[in-house]
Protein backbone atom coordinates (compact mmCIF):
# COMPACT_ATOMS: atom_id res chain seq x y z
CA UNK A 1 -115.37 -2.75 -45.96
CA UNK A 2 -112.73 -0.89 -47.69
CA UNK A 3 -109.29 -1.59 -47.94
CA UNK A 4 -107.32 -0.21 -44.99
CA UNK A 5 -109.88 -2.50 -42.92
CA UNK A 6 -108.97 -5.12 -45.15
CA UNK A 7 -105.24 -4.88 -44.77
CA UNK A 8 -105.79 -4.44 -41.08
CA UNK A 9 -107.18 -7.56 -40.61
CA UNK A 10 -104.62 -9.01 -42.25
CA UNK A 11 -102.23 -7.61 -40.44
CA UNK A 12 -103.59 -8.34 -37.08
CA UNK A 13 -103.98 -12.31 -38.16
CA UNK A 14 -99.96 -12.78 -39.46
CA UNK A 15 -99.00 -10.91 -36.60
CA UNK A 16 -101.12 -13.44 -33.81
CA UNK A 17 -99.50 -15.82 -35.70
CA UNK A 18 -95.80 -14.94 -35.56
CA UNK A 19 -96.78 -14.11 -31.88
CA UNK A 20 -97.94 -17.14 -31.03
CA UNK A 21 -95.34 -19.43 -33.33
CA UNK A 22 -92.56 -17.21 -31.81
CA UNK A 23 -93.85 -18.31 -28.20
CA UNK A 24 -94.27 -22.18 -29.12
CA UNK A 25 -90.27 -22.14 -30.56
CA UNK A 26 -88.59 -19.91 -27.52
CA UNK A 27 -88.10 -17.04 -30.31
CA UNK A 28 -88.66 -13.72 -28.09
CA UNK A 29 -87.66 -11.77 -31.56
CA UNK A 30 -90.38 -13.09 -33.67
CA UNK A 31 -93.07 -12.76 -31.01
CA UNK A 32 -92.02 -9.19 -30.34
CA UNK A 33 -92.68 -9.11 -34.20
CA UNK A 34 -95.95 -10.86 -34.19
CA UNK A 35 -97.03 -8.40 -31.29
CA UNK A 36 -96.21 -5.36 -33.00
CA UNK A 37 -97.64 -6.07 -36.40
CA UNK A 38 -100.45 -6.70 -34.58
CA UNK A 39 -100.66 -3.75 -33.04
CA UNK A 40 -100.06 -2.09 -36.40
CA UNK A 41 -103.13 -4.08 -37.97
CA UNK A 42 -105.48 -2.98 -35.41
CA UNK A 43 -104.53 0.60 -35.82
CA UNK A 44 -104.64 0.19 -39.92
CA UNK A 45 -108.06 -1.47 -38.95
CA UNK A 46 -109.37 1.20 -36.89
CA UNK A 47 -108.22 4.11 -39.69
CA UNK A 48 -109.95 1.98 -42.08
CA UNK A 49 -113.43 1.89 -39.69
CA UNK A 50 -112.84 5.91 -39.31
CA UNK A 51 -112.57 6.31 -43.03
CA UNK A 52 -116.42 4.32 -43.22
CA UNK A 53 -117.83 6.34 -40.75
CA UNK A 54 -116.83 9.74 -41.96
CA UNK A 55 -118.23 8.52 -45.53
CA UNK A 56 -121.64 7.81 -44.04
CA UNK A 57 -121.89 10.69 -42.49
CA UNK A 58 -120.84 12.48 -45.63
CA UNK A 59 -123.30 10.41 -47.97
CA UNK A 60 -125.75 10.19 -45.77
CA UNK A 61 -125.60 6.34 -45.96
């Protein structure tokens, strides 16, 4: 796992959280927020799984 997957993740947790806490207190701001990082995480995420799979293909590994 390398570290755009990594940060994705990351990314993809905080923002289900601000989505969700944004929902619970009425805030339509922070779960716009929450939804977007998200949305930002998963793409890191998937850049990250694209960077893994070129680099076994390359090493053969």
């Amino acid at each position: 796992m390398n570290k755009d997957q990594v940060k994705g993740h990351i990314n993809e947790a905080k923002g289900k959280v601000k989505e969700i806490a944004g929902k619970l207190v009425g805030n339509e701001d922070l779960e716009q927020e929450g939804t977007i990082q998200k949305a930002a995480g998963k793409v890191e995420s998937a850049y990250g799984d694209l960077k893994e799979d070129i680099k076994k293909v390359v090493t053969g590994k």
